[in-house]
C-alpha atoms as a PDB file:
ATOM      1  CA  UNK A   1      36.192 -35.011 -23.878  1.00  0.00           C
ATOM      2  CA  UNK A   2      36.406 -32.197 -26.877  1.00  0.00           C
ATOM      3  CA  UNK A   3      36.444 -28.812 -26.262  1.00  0.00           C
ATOM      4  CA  UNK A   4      32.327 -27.858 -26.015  1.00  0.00           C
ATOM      5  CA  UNK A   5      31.244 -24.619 -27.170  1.00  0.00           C
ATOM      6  CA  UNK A   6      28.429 -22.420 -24.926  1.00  0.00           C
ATOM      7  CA  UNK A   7      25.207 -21.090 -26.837  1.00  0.00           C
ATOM      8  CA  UNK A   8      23.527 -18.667 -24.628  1.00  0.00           C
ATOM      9  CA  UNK A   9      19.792 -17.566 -25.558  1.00  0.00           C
ATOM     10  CA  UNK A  10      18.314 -14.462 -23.892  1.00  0.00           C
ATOM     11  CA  UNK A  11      15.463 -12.664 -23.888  1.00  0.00           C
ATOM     12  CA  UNK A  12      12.944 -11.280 -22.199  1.00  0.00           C
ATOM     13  CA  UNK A  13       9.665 -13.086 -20.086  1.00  0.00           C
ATOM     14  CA  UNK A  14       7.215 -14.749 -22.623  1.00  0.00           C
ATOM     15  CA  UNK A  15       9.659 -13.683 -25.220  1.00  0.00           C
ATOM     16  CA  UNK A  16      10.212 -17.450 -26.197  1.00  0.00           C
ATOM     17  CA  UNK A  17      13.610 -18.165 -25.347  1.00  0.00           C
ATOM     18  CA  UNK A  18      12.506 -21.190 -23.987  1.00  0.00           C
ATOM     19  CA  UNK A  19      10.825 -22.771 -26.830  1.00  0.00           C
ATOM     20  CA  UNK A  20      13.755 -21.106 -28.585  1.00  0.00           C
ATOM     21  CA  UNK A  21      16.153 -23.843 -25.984  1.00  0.00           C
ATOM     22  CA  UNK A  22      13.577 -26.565 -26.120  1.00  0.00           C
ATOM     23  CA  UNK A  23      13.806 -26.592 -29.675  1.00  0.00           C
ATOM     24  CA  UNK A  24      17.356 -26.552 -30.138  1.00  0.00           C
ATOM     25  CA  UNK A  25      17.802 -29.155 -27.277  1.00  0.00           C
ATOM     26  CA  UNK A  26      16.043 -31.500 -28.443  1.00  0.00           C
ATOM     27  CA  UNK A  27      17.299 -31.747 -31.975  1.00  0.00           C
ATOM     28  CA  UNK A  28      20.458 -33.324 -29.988  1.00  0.00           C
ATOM     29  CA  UNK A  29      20.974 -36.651 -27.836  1.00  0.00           C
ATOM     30  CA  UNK A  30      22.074 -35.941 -24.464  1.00  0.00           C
ATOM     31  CA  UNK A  31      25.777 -36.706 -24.959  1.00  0.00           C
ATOM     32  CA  UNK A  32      25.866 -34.074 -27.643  1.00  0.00           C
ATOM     33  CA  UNK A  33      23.837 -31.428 -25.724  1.00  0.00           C
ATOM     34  CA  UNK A  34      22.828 -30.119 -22.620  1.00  0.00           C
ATOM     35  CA  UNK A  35      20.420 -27.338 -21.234  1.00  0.00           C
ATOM     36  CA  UNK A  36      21.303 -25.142 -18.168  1.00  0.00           C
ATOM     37  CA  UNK A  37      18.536 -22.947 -17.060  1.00  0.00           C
ATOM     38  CA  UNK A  38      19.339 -19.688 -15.025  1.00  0.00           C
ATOM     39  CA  UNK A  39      16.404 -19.847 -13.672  1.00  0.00           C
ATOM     40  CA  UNK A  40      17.263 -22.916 -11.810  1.00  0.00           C
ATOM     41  CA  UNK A  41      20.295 -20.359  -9.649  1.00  0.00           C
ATOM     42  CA  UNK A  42      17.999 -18.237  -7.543  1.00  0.00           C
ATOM     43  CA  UNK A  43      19.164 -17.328  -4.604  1.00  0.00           C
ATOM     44  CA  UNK A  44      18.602 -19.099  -1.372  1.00  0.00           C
ATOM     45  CA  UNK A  45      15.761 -16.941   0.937  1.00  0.00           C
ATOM     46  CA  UNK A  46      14.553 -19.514   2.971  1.00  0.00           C
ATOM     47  CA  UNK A  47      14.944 -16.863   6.110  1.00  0.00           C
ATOM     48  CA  UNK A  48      11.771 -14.973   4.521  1.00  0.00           C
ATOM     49  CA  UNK A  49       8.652 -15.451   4.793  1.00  0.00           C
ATOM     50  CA  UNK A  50       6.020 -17.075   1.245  1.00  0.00           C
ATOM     51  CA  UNK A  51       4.576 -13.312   1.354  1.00  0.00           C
ATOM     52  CA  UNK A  52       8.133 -11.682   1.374  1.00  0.00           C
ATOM     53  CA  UNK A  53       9.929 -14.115  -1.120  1.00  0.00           C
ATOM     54  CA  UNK A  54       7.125 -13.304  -3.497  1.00  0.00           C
ATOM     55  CA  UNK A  55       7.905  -9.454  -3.527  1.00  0.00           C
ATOM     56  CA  UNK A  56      11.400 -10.401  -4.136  1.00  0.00           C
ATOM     57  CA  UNK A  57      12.940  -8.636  -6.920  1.00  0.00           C
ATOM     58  CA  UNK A  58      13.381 -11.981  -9.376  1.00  0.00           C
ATOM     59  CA  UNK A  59      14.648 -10.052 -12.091  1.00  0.00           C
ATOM     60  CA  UNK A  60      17.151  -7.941 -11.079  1.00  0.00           C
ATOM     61  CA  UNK A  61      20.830  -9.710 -11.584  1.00  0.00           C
ATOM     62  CA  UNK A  62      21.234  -9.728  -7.866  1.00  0.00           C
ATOM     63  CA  UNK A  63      18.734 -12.375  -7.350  1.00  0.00           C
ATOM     64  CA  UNK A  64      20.685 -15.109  -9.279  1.00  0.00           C
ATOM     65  CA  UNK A  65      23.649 -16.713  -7.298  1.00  0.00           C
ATOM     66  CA  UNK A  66      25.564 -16.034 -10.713  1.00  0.00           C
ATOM     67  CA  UNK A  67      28.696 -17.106  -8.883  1.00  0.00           C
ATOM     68  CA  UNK A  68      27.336 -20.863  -9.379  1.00  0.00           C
ATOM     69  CA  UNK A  69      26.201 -20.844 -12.108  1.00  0.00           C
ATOM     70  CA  UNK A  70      29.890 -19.802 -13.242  1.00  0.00           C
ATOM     71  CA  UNK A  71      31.288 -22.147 -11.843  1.00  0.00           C
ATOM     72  CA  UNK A  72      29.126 -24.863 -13.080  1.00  0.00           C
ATOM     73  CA  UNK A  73      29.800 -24.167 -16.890  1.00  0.00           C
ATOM     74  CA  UNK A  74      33.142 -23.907 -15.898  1.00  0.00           C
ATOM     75  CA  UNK A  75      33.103 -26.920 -14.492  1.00  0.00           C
ATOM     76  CA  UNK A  76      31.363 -28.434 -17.853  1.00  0.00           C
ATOM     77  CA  UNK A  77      34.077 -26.914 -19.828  1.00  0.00           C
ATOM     78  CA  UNK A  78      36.691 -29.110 -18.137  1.00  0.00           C
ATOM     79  CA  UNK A  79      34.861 -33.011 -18.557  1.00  0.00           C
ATOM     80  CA  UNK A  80      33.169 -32.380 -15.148  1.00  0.00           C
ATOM     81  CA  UNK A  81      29.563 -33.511 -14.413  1.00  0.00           C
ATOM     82  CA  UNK A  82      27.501 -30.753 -12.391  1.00  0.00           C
ATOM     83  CA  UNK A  83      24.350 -31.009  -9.608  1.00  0.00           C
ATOM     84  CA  UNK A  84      21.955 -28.251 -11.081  1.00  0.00           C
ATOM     85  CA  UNK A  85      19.737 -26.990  -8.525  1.00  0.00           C
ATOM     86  CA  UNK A  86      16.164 -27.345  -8.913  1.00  0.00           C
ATOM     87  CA  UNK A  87      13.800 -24.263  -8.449  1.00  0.00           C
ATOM     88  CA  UNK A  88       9.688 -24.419  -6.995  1.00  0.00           C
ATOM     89  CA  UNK A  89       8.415 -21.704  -8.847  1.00  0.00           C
ATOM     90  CA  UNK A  90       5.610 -22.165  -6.237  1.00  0.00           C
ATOM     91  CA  UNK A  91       7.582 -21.624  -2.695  1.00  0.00           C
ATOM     92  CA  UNK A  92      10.333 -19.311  -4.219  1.00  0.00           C
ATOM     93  CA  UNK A  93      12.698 -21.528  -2.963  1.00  0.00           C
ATOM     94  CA  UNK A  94      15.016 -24.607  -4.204  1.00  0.00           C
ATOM     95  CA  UNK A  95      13.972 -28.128  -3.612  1.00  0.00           C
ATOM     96  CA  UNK A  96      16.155 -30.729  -2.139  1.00  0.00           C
ATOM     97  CA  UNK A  97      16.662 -32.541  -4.867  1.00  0.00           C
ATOM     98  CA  UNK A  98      19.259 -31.829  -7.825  1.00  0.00           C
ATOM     99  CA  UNK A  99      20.180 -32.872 -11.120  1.00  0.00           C
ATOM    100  CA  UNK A 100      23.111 -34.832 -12.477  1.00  0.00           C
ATOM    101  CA  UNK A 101      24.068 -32.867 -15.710  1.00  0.00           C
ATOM    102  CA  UNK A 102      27.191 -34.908 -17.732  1.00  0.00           C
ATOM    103  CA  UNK A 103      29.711 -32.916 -19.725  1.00  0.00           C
ATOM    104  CA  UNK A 104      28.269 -32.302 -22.991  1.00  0.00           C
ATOM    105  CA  UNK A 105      29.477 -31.048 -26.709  1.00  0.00           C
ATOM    106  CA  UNK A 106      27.090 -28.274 -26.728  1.00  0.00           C
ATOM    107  CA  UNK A 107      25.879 -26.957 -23.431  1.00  0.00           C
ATOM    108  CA  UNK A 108      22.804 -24.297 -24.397  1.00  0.00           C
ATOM    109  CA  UNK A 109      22.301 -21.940 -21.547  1.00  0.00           C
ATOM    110  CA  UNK A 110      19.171 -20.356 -21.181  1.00  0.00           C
ATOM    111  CA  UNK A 111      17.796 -17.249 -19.227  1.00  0.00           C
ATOM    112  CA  UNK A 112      17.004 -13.120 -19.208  1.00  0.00           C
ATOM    113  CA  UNK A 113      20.057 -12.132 -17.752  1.00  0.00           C
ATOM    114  CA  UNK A 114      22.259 -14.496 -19.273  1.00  0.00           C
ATOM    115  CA  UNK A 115      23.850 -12.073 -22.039  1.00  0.00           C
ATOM    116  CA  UNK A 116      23.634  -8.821 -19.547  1.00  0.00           C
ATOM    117  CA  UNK A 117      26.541 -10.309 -16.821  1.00  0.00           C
ATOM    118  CA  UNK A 118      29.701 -10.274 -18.072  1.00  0.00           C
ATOM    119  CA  UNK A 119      31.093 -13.278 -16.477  1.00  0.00           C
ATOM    120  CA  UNK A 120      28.379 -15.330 -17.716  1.00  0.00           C
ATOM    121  CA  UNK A 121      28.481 -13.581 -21.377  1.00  0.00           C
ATOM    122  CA  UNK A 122      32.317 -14.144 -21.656  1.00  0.00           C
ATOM    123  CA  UNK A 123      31.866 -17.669 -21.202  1.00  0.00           C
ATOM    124  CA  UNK A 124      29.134 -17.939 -23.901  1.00  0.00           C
ATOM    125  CA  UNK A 125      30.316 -18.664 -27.994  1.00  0.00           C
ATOM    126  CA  UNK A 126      27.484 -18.265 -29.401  1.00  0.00           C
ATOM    127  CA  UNK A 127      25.105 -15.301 -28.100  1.00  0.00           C
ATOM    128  CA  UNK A 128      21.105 -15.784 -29.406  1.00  0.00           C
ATOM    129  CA  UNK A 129      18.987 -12.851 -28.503  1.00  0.00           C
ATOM    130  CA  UNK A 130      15.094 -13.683 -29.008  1.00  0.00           C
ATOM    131  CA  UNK A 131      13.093 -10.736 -29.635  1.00  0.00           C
ATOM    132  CA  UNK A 132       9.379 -10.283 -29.416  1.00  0.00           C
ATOM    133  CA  UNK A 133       6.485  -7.807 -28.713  1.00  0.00           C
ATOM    134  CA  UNK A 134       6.297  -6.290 -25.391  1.00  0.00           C
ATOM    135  CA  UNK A 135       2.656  -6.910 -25.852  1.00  0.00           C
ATOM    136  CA  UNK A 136       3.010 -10.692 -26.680  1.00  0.00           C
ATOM    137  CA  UNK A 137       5.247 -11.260 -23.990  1.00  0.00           C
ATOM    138  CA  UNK A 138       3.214  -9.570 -21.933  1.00  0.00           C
ATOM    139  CA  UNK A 139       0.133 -12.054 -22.455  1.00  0.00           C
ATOM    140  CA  UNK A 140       2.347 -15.040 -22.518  1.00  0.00           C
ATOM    141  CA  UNK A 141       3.552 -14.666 -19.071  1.00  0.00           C
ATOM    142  CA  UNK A 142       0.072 -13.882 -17.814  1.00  0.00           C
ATOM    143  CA  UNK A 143      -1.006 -17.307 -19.275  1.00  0.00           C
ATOM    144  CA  UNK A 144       2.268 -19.343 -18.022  1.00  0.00           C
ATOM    145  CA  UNK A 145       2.202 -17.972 -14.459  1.00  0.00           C
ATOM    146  CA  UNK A 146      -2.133 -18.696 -13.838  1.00  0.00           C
ATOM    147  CA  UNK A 147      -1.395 -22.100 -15.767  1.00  0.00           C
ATOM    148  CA  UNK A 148       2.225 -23.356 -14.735  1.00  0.00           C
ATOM    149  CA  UNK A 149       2.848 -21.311 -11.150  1.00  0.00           C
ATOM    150  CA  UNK A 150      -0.384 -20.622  -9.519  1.00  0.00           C
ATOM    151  CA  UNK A 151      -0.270 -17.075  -9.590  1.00  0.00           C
ATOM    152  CA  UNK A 152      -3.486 -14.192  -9.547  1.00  0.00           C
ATOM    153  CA  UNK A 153      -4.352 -12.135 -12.212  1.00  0.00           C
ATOM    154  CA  UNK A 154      -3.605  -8.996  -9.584  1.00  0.00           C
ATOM    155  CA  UNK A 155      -0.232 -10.632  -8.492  1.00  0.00           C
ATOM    156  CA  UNK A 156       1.145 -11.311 -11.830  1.00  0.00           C
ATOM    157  CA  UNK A 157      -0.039  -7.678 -12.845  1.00  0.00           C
ATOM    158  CA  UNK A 158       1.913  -6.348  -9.720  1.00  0.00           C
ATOM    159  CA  UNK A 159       4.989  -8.307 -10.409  1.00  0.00           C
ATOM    160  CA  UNK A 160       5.007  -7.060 -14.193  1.00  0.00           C
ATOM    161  CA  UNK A 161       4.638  -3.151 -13.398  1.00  0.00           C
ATOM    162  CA  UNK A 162       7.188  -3.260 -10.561  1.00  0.00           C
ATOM    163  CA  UNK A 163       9.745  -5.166 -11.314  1.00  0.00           C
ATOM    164  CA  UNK A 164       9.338  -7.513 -14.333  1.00  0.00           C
ATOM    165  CA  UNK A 165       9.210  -4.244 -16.973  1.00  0.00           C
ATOM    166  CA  UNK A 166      11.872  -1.790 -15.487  1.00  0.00           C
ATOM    167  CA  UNK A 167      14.144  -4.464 -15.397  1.00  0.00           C
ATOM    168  CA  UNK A 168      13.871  -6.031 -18.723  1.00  0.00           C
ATOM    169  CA  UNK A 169      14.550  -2.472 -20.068  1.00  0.00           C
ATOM    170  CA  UNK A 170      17.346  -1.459 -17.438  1.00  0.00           C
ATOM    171  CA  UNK A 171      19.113  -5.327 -17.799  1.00  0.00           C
ATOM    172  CA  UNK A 172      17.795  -7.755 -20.236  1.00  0.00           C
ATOM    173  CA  UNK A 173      16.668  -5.137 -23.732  1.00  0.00           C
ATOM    174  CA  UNK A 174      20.395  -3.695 -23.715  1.00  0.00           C
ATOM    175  CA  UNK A 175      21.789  -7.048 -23.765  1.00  0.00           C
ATOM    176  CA  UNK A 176      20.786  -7.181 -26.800  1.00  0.00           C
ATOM    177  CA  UNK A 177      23.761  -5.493 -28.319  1.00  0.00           C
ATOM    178  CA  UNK A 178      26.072  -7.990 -27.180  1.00  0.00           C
ATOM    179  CA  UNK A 179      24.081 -10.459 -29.517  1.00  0.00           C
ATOM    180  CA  UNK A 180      25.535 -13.101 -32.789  1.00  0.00           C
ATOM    181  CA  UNK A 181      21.880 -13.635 -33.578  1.00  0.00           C
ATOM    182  CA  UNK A 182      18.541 -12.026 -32.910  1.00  0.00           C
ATOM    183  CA  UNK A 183      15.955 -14.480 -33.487  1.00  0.00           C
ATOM    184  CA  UNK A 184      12.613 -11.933 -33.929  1.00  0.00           C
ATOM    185  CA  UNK A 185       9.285 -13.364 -33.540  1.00  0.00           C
ATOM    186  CA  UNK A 186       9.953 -15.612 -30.687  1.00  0.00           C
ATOM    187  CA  UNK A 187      10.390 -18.990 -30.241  1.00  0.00           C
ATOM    188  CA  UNK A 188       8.259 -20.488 -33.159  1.00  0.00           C
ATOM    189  CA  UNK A 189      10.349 -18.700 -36.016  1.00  0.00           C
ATOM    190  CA  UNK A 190      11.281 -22.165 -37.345  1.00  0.00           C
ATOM    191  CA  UNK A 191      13.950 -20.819 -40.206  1.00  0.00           C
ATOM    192  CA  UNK A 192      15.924 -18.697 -37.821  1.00  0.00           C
ATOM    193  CA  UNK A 193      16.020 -22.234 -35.527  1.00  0.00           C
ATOM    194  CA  UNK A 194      16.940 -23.702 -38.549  1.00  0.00           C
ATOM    195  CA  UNK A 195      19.773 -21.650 -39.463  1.00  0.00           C
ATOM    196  CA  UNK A 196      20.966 -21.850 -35.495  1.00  0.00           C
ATOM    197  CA  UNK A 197      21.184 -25.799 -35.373  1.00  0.00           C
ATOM    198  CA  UNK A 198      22.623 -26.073 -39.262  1.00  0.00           C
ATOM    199  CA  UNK A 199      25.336 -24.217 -37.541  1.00  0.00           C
ATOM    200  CA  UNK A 200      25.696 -26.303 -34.610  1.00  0.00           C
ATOM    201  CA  UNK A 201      25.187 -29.890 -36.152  1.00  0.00           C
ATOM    202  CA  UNK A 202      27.969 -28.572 -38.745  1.00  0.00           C
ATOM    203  CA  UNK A 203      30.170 -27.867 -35.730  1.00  0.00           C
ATOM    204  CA  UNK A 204      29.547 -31.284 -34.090  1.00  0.00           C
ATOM    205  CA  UNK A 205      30.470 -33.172 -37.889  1.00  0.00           C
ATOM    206  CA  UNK A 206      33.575 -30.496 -38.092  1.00  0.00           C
ATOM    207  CA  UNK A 207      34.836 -29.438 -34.189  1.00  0.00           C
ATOM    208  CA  UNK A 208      34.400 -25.517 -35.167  1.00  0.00           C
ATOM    209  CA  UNK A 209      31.990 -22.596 -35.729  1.00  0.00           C
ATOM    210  CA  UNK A 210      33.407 -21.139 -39.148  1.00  0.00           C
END
């Protein structure tokens, strides 16, 4: 295969780095792209209990088996298919099952953290940092975790004030230095999208970013 180039796209929770993935993703086939989810490398806990994985610390860098996920766009680098884990937002744990991901062109990596570890960040060509209102965010997750991950309004509020905040401003904020592109507005700022897959699509017709 040709060399593939990695577009990483950070930002905080409810920030719309997601949408921002989704949207570039599926502009693509799957031969010429490919979406890798950090979220999808938590850590094995299945030694704790429901009640103690939930008060895990899911933001802080050390609750990502990193290591993996290293190795797996490494791995995609060289023409080598991967087995993503799959994550149950509901258990805190990983399901049994995993997903074939093939080599691709352009393999968009998505996640918080994903700009704040180096050896995930050296990897990376192409470094998208989506920025939006605390508040915004804020709301966003509340909806997405009642909706998607059968979460309280209490627990959710918990999780925010004690670890979800101080760690997007100790890790995932100052990341944001390390950015090509700061997409403000979140996810649903269509020209900055634009501009992001005019660059890509060009790179797929020419084999380079310039």
């Amino acid at each position: 295969m040709e060399s593939c180039i990695f577009v990483g796209v950070a930002g905080g929770s409810g920030s719309g780095k997601t949408t921002v993935a989704h949207n570039l993703i599926k502009a693509f086939s799957p031969e010429e792209a490919v979406l890798i989810q950090q979220d999808a490398y938590y850590k094995e806990i299945k030694n704790r209990s429901l009640e103690e994985r939930a008060k895990t610390n899911f933001d802080h860098p050390n609750a990502i088996e990193f290591e993996l996920l290293k190795e797996h766009l490494i791995a995609l680098k060289n023409s080598n298919s991967i087995n993503k884990p799959v994550y149950d937002f509901t258990t805190h744990l990983r399901k049994d099952e995993k997903i074939v991901i093939k080599p691709s062109k352009i393999v968009i990596v998505e996640g918080i953290l994903v700009l704040a570890v180096p050896e995930i960040r050296d990897i990376l060509d192409v470094k998208i940092f989506v920025d939006t209102d605390a508040d915004e965010m804020l709301l966003r997750r509340v909806e997405r975790d009642i909706k998607e991950r059968d979460r309280t309004f209490d627990c959710i509020k918990e999780q925010y004030l004690e670890t979800v905040k101080p760690m997007y401003l100790e890790f995932c904020e100052p990341s944001k230095r390390y950015a090509d592109i700061i997409i403000p507005r979140g996810g649903e700022n269509k020209i900055a999208v634009n501009m992001v897959l005019a660059k890509l699509k060009r790179y797929l017709k020419e084999g380079n970013l310039s």
